[in-house]
PDB file of N, CA and C in Angstrom:
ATOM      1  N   UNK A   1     -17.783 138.723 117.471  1.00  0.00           N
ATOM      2  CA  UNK A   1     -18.710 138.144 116.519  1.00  0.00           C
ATOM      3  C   UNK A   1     -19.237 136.826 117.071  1.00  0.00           C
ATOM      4  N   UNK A   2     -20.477 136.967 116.802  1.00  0.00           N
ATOM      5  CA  UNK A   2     -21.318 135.480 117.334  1.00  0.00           C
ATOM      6  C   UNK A   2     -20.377 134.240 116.582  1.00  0.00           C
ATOM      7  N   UNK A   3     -20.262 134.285 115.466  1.00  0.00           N
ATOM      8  CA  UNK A   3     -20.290 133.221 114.834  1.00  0.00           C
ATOM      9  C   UNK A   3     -18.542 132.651 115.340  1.00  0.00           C
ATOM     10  N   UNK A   4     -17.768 133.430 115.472  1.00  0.00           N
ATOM     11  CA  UNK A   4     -16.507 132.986 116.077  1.00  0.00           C
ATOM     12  C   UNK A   4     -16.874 132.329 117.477  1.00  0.00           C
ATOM     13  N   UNK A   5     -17.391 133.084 118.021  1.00  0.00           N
ATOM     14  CA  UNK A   5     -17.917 132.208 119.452  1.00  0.00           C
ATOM     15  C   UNK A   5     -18.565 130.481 119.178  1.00  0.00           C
ATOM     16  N   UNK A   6     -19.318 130.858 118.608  1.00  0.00           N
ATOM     17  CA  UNK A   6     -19.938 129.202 118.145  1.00  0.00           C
ATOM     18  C   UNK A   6     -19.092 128.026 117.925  1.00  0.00           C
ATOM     19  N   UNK A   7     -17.970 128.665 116.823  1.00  0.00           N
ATOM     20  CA  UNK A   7     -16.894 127.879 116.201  1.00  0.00           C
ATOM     21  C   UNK A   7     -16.398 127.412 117.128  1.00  0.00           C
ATOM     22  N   UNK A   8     -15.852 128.272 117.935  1.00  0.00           N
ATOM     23  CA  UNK A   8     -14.791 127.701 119.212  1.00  0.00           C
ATOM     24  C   UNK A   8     -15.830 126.895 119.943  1.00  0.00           C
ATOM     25  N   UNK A   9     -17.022 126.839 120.120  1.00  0.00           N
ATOM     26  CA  UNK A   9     -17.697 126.515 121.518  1.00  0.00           C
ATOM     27  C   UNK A   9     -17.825 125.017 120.773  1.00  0.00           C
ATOM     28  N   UNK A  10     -17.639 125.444 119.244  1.00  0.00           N
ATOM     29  CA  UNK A  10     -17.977 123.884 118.581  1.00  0.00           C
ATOM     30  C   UNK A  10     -17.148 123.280 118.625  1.00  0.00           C
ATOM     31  N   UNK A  11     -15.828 123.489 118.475  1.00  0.00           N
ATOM     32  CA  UNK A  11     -14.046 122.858 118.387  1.00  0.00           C
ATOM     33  C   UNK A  11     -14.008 122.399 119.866  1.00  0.00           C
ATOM     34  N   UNK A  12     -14.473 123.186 121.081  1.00  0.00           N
ATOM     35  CA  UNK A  12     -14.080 122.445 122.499  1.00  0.00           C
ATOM     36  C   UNK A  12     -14.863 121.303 122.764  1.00  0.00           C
ATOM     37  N   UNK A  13     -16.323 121.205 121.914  1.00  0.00           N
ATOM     38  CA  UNK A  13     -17.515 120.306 121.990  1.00  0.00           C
ATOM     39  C   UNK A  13     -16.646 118.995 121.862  1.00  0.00           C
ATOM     40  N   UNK A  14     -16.406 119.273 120.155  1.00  0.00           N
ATOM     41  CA  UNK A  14     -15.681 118.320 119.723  1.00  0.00           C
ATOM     42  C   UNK A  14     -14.461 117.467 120.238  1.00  0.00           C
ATOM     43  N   UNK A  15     -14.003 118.487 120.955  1.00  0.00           N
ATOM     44  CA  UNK A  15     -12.450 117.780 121.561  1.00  0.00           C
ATOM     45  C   UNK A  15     -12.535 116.968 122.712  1.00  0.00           C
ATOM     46  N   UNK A  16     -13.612 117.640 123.458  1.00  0.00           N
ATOM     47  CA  UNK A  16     -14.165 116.606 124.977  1.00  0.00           C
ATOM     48  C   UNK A  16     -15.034 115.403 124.130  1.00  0.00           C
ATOM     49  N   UNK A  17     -16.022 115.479 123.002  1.00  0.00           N
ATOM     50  CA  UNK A  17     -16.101 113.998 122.280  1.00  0.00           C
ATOM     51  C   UNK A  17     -15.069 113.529 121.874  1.00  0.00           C
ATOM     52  N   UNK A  18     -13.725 113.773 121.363  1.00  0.00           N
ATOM     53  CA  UNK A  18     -13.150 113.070 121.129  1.00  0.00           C
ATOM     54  C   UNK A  18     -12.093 112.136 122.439  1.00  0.00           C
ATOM     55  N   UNK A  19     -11.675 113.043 123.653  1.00  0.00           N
ATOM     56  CA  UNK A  19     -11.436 112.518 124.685  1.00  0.00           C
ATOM     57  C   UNK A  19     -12.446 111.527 125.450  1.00  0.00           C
ATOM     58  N   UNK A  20     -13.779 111.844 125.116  1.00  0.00           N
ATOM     59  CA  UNK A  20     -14.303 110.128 125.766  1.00  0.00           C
ATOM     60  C   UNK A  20     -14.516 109.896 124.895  1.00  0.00           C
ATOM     61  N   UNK A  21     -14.363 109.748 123.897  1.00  0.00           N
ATOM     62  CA  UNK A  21     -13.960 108.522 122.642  1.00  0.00           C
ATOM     63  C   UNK A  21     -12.904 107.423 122.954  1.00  0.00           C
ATOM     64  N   UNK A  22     -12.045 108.090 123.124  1.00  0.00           N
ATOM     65  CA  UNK A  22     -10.581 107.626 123.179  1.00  0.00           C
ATOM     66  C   UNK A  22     -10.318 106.483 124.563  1.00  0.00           C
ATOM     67  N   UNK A  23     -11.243 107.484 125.420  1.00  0.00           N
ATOM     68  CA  UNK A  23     -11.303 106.835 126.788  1.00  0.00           C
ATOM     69  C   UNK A  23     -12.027 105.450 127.031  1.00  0.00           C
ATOM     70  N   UNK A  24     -13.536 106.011 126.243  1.00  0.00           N
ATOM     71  CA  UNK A  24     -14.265 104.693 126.205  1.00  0.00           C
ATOM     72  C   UNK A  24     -13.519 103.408 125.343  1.00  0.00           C
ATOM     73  N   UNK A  25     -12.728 103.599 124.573  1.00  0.00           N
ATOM     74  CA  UNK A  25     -11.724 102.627 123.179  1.00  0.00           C
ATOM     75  C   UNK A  25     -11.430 102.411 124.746  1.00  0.00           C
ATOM     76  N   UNK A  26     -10.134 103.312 125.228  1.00  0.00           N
ATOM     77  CA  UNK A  26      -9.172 102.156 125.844  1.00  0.00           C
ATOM     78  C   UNK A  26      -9.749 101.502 127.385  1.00  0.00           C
ATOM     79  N   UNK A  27     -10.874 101.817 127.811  1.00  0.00           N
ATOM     80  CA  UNK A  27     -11.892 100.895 128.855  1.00  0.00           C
ATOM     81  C   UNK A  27     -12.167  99.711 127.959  1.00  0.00           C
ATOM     82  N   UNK A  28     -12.742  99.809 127.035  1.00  0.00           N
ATOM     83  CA  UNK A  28     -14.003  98.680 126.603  1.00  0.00           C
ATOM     84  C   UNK A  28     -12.781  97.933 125.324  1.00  0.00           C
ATOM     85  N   UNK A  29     -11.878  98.111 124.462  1.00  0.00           N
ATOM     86  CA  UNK A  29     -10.992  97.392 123.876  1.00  0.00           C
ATOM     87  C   UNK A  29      -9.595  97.509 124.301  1.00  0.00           C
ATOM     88  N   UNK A  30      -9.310  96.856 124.851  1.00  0.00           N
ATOM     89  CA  UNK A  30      -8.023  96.630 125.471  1.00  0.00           C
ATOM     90  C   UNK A  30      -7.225  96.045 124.756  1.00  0.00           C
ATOM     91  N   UNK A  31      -7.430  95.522 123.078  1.00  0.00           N
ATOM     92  CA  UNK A  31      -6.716  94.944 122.534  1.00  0.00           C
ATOM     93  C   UNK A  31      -6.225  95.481 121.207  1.00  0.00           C
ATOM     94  N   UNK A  32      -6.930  96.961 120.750  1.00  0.00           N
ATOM     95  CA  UNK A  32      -6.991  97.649 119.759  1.00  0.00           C
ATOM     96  C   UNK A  32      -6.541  99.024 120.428  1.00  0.00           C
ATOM     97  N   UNK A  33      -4.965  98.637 120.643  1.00  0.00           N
ATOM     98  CA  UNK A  33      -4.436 100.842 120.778  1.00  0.00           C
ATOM     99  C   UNK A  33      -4.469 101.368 120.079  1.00  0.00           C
ATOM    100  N   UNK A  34      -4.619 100.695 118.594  1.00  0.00           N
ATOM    101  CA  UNK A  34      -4.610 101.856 117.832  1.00  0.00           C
ATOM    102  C   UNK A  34      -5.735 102.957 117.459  1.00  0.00           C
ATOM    103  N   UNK A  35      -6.850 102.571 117.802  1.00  0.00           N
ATOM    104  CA  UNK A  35      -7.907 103.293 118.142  1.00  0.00           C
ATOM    105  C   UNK A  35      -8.155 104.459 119.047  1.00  0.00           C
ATOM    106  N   UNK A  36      -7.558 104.195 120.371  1.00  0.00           N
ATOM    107  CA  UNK A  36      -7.272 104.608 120.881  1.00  0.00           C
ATOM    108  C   UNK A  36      -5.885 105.892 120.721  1.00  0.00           C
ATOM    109  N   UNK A  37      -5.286 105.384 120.179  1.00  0.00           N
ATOM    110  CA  UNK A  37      -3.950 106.175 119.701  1.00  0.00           C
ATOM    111  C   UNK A  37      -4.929 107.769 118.558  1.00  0.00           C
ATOM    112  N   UNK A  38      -5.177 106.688 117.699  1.00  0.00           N
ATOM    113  CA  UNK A  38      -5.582 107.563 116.832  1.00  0.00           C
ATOM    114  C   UNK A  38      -6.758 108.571 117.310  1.00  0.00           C
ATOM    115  N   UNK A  39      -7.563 108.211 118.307  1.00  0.00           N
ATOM    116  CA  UNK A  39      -8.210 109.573 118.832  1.00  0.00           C
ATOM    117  C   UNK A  39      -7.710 110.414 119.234  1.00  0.00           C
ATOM    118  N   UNK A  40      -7.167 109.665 120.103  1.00  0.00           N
ATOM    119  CA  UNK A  40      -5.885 111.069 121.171  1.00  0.00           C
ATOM    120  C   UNK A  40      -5.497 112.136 119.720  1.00  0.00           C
ATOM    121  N   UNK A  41      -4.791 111.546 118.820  1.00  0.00           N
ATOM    122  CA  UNK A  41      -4.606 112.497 118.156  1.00  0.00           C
ATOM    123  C   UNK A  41      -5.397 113.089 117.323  1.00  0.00           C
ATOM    124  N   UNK A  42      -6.362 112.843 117.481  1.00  0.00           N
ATOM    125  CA  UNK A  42      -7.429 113.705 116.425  1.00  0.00           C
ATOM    126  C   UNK A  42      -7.655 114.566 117.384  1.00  0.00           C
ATOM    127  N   UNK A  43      -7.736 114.712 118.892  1.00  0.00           N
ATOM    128  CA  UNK A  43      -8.155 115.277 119.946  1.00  0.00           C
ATOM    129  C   UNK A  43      -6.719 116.918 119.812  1.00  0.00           C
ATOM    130  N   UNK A  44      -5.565 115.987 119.233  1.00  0.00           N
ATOM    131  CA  UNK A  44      -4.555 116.980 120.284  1.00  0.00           C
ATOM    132  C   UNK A  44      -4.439 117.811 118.410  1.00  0.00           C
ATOM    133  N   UNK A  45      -4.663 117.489 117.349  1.00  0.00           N
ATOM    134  CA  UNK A  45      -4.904 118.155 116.061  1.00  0.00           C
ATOM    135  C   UNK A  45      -6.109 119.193 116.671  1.00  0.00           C
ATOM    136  N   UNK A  46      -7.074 118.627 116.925  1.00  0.00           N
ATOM    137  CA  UNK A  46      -8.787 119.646 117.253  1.00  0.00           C
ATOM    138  C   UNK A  46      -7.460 121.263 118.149  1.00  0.00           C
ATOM    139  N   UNK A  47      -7.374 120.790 119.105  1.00  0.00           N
ATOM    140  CA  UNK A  47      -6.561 121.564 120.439  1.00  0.00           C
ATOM    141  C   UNK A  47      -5.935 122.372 119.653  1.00  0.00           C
ATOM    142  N   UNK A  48      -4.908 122.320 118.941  1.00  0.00           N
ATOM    143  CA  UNK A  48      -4.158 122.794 117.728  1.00  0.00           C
ATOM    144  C   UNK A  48      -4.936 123.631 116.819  1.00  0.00           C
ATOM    145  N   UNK A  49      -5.922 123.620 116.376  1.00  0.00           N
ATOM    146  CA  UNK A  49      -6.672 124.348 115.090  1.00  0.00           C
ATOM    147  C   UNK A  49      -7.505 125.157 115.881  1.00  0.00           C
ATOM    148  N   UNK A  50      -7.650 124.687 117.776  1.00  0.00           N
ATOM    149  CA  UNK A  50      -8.815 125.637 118.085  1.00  0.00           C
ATOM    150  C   UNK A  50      -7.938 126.852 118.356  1.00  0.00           C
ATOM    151  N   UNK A  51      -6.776 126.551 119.198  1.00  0.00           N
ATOM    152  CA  UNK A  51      -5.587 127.820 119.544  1.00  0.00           C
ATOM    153  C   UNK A  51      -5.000 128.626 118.497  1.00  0.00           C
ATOM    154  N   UNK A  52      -4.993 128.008 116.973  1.00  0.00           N
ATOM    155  CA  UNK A  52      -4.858 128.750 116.050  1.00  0.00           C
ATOM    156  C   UNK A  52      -5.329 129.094 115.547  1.00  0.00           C
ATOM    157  N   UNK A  53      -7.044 128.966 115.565  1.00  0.00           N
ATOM    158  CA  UNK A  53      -7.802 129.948 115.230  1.00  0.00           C
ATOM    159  C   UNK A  53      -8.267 130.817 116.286  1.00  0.00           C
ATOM    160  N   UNK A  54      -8.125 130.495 117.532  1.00  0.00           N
ATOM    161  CA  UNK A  54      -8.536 131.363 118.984  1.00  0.00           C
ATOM    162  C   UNK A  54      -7.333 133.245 118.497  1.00  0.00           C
ATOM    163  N   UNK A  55      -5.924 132.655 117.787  1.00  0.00           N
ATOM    164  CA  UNK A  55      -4.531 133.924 117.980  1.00  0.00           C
ATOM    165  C   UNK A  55      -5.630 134.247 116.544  1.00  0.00           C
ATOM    166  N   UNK A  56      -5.869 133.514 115.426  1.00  0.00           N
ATOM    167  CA  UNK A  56      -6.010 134.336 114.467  1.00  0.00           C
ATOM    168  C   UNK A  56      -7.114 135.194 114.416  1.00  0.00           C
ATOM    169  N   UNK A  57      -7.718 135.036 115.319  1.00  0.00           N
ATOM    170  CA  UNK A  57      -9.262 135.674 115.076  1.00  0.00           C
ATOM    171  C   UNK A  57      -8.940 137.103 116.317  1.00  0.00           C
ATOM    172  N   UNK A  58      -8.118 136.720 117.576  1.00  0.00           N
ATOM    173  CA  UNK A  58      -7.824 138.185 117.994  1.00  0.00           C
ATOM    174  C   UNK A  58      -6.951 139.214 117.053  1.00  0.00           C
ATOM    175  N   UNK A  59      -5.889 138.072 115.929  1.00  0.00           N
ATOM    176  CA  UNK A  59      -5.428 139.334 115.275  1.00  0.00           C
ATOM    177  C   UNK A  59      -6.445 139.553 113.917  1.00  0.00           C
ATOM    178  N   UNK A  60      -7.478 139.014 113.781  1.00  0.00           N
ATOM    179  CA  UNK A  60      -7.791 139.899 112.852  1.00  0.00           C
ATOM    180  C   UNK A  60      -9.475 140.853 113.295  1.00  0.00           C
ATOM    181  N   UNK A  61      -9.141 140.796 114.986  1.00  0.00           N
ATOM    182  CA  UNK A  61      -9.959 141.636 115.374  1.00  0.00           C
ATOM    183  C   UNK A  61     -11.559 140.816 115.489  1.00  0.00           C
ATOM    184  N   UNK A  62     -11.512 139.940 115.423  1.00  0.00           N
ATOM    185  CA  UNK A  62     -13.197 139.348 115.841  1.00  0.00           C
ATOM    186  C   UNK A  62     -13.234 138.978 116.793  1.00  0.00           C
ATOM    187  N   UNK A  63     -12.389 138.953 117.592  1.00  0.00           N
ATOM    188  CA  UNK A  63     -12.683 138.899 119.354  1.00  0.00           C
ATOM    189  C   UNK A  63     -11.626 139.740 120.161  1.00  0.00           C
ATOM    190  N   UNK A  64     -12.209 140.054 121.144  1.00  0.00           N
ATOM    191  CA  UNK A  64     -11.479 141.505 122.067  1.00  0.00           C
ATOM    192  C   UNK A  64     -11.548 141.285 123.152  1.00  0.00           C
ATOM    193  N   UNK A  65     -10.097 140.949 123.568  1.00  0.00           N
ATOM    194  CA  UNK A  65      -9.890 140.575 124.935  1.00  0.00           C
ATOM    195  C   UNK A  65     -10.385 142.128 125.978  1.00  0.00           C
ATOM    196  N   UNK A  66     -11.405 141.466 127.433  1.00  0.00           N
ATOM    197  CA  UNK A  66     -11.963 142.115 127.783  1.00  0.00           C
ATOM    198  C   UNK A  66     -11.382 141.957 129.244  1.00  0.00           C
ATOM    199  N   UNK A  67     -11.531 142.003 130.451  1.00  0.00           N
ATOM    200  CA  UNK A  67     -11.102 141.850 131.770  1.00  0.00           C
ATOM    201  C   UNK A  67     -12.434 142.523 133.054  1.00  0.00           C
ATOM    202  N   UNK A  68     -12.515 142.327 133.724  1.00  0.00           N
ATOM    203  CA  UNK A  68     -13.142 142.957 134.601  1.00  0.00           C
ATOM    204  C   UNK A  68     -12.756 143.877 135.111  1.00  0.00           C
ATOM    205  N   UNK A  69     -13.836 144.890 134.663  1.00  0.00           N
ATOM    206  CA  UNK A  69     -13.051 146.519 135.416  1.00  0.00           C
ATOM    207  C   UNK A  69     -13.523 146.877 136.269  1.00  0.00           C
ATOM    208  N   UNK A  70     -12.646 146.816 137.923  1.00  0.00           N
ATOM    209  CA  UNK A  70     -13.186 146.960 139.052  1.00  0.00           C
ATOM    210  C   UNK A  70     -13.719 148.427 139.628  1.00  0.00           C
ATOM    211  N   UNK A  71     -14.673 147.643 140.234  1.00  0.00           N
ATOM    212  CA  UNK A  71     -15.887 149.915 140.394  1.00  0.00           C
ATOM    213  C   UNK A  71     -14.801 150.239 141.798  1.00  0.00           C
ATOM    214  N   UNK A  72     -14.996 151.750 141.493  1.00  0.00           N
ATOM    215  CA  UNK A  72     -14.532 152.174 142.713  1.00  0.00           C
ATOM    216  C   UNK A  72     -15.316 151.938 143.968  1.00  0.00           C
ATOM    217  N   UNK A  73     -14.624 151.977 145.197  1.00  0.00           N
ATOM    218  CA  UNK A  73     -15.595 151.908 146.347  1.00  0.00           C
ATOM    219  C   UNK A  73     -15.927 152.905 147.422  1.00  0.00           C
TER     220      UNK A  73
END
């Protein structure tokens, strides 16, 4: 399903904004970790909800693991 694809493509969007979030905090404020702290974990929550919706959506069948099927020669 398209729309599962999107979701995820939107959850990884999100998680690489939130890693240079986090990154740019601890370059440019060096005096506020907690900013920094608190992205990381909004980052490693995102990571978390994308892998548990990545298992729930193969078990309820909206995505189908596929592989490359090699031609004979």
């Amino acid at each position: 399903m398209l729309i599962v694809k999107i979701i995820i493509a939107v959850l990884l969007l999100l998680i690489v904004l939130s890693l240079g979030a986090s990154m740019f905090s601890l370059i440019k404020d060096r005096t506020n970790s907690d900013a920094t702290v608190k992205l990381l974990t909004v980052r490693i929550v995102l990571s978390i909800v994308t892998f548990v919706f990545i298992v729930f959506s193969f078990y309820m069948g909206w995505l189908q693991p596929h592989g490359i099927v090699p031609t004979a020669s």
